[in-house]
C-alpha atoms as a PDB file:
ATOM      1  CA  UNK A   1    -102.542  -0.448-105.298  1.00  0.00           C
ATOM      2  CA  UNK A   2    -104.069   0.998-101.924  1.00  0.00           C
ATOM      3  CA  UNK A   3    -102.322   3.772-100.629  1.00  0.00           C
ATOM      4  CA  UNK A   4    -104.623   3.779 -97.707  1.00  0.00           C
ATOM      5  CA  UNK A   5    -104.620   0.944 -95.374  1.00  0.00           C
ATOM      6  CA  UNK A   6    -106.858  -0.101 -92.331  1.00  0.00           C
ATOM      7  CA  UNK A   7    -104.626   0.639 -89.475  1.00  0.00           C
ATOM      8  CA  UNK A   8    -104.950  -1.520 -86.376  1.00  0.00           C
ATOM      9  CA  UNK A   9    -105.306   0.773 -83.260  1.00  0.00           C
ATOM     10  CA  UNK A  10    -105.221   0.129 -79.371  1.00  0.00           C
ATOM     11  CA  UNK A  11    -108.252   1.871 -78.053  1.00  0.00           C
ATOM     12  CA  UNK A  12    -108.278   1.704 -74.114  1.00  0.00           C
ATOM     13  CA  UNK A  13    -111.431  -0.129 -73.092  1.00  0.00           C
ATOM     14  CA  UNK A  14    -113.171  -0.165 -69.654  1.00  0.00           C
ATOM     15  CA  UNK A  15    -111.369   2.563 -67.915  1.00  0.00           C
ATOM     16  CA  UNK A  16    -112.958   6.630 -67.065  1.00  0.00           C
ATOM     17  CA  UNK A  17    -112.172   8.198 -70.470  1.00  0.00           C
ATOM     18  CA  UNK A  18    -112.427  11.700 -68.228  1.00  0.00           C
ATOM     19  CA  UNK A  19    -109.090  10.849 -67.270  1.00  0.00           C
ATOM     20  CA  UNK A  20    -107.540   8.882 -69.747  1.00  0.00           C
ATOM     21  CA  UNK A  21    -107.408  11.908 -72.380  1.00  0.00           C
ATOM     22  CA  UNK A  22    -105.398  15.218 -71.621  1.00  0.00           C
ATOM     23  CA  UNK A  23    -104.687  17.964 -73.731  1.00  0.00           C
ATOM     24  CA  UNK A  24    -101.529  18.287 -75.919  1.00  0.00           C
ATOM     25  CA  UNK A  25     -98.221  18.188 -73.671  1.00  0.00           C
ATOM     26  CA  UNK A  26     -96.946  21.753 -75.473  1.00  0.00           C
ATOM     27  CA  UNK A  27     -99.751  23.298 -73.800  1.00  0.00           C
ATOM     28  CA  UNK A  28     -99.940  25.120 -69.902  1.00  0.00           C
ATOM     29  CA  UNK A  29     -96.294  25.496 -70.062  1.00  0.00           C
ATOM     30  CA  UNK A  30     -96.599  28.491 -68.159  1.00  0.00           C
ATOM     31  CA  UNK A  31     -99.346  27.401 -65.690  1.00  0.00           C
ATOM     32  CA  UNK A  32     -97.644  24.565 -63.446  1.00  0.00           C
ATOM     33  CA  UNK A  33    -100.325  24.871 -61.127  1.00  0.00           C
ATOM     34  CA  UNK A  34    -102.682  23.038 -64.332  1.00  0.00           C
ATOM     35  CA  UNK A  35    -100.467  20.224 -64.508  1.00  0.00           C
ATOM     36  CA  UNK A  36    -100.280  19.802 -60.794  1.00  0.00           C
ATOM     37  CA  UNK A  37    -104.308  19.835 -59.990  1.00  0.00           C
ATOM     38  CA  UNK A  38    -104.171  17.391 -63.587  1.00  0.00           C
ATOM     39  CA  UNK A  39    -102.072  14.965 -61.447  1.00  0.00           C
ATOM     40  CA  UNK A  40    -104.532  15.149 -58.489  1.00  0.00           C
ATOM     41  CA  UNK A  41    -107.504  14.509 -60.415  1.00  0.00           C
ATOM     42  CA  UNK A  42    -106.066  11.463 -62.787  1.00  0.00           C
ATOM     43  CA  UNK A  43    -104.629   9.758 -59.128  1.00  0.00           C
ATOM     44  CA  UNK A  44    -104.264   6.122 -59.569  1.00  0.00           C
ATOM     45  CA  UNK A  45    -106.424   5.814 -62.958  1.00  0.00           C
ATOM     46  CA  UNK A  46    -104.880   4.943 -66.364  1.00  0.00           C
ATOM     47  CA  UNK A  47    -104.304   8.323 -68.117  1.00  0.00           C
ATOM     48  CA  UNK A  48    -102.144   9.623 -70.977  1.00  0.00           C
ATOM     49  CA  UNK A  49    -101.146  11.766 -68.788  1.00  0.00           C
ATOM     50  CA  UNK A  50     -98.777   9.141 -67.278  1.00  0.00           C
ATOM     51  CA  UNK A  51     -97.234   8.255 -70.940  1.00  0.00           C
ATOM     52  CA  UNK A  52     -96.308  11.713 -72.195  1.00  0.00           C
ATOM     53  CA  UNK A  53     -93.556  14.286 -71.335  1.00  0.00           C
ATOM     54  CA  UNK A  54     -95.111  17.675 -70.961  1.00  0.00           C
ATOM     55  CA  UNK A  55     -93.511  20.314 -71.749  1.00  0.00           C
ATOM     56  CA  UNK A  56     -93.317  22.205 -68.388  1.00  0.00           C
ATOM     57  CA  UNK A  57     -91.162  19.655 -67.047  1.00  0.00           C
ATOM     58  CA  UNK A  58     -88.375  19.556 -69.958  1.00  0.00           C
ATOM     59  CA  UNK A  59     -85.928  21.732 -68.158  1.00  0.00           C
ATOM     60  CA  UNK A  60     -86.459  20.062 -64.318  1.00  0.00           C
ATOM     61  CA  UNK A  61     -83.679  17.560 -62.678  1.00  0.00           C
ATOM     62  CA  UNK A  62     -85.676  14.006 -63.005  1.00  0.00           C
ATOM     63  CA  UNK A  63     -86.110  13.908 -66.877  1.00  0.00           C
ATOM     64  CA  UNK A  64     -84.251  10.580 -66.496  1.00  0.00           C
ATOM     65  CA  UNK A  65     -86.525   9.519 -64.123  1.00  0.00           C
ATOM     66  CA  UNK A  66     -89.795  10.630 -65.851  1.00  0.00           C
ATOM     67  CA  UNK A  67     -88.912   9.031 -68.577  1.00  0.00           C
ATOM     68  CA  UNK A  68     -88.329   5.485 -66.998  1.00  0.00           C
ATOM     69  CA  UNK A  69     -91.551   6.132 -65.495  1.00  0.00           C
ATOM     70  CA  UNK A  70     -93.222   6.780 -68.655  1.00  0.00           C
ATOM     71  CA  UNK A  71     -92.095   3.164 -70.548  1.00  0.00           C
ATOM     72  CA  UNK A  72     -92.762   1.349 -67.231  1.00  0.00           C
ATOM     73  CA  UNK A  73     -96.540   2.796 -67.378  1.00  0.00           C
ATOM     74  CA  UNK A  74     -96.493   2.063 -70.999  1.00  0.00           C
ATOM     75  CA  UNK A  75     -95.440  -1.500 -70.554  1.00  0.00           C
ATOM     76  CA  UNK A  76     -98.226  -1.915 -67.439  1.00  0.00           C
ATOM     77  CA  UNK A  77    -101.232  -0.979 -69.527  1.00  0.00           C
ATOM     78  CA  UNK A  78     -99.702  -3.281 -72.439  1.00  0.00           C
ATOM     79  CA  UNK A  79     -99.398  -6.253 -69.785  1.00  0.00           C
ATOM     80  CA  UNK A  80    -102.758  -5.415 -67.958  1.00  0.00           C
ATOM     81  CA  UNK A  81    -105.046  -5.814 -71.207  1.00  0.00           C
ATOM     82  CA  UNK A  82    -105.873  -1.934 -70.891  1.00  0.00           C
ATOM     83  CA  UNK A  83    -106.823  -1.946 -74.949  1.00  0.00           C
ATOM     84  CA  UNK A  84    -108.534  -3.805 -77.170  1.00  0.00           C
ATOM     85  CA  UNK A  85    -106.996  -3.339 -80.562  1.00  0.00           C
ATOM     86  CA  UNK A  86    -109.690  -2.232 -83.425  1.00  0.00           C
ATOM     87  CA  UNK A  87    -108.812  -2.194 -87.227  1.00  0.00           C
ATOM     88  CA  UNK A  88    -110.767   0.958 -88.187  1.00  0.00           C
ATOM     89  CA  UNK A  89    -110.455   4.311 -88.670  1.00  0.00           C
ATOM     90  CA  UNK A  90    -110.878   6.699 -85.472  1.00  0.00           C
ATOM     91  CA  UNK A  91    -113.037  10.492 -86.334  1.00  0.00           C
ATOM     92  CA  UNK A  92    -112.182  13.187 -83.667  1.00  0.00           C
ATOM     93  CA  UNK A  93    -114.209  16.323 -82.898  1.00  0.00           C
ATOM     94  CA  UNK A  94    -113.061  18.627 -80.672  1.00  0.00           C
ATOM     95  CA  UNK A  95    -114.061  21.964 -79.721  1.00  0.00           C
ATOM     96  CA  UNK A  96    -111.605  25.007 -79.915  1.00  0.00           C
ATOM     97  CA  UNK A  97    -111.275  28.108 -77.977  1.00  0.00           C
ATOM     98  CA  UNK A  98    -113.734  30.108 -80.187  1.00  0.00           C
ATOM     99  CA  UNK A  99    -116.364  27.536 -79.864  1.00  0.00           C
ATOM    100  CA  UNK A 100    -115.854  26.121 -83.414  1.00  0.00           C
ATOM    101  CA  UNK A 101    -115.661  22.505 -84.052  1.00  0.00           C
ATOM    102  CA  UNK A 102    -112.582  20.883 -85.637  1.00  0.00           C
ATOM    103  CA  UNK A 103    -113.131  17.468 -87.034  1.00  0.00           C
ATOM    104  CA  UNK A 104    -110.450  15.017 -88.225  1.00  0.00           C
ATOM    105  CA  UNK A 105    -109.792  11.505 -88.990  1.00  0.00           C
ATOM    106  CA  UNK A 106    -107.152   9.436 -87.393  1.00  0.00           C
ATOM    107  CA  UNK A 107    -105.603   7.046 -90.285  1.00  0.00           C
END
């Protein structure tokens, strides 16, 4: 018996990759001005900022309306062929604060 499977995952494919990935959405939440220059940069392009809630905007009026916005961008890239879909594992490095990098694998 396996207990670790292939997963099949949607990897976005021609698009700027400088704007596609953002940092976690718990982050900034005291530095609105980050999110705001964040939306400037990104623009039109396909970004994950467009599909996640972060946190600075949890208490604000529109939550309905950011959310709607969020499955409708969802359901665009689906329909638009933004990913080709890989069955493989994904390895991460990132660099921390200190310098230090953190590796992981995405199963």
């Amino acid at each position: 018996m396996s207990y670790i499977k292939v997963p099949k995952i949607l990897l976005p494919q021609n698009i700027d990759m400088s704007k596609w990935a953002i940092i976690a959405c718990d982050q900034f939440t005291a530095r609105p001005k980050y999110w705001t220059e964040l939306e400037k940069y990104i623009g039109d392009s396909p970004s994950t900022y467009k599909v996640v809630f972060p946190e600075i905007y949890l208490n604000k009026v529109d939550q309905e309306e950011r959310i709607s916005s969020i499955n409708k961008e969802m359901k665009r890239y689906i329909d638009a062929g933004l990913f080709q879909e890989i069955n493989n594992f994904v390895l991460v490095e990132r660099e921390v604060e200190n310098g230090k990098k953190r590796i992981g694998l995405m199963i």
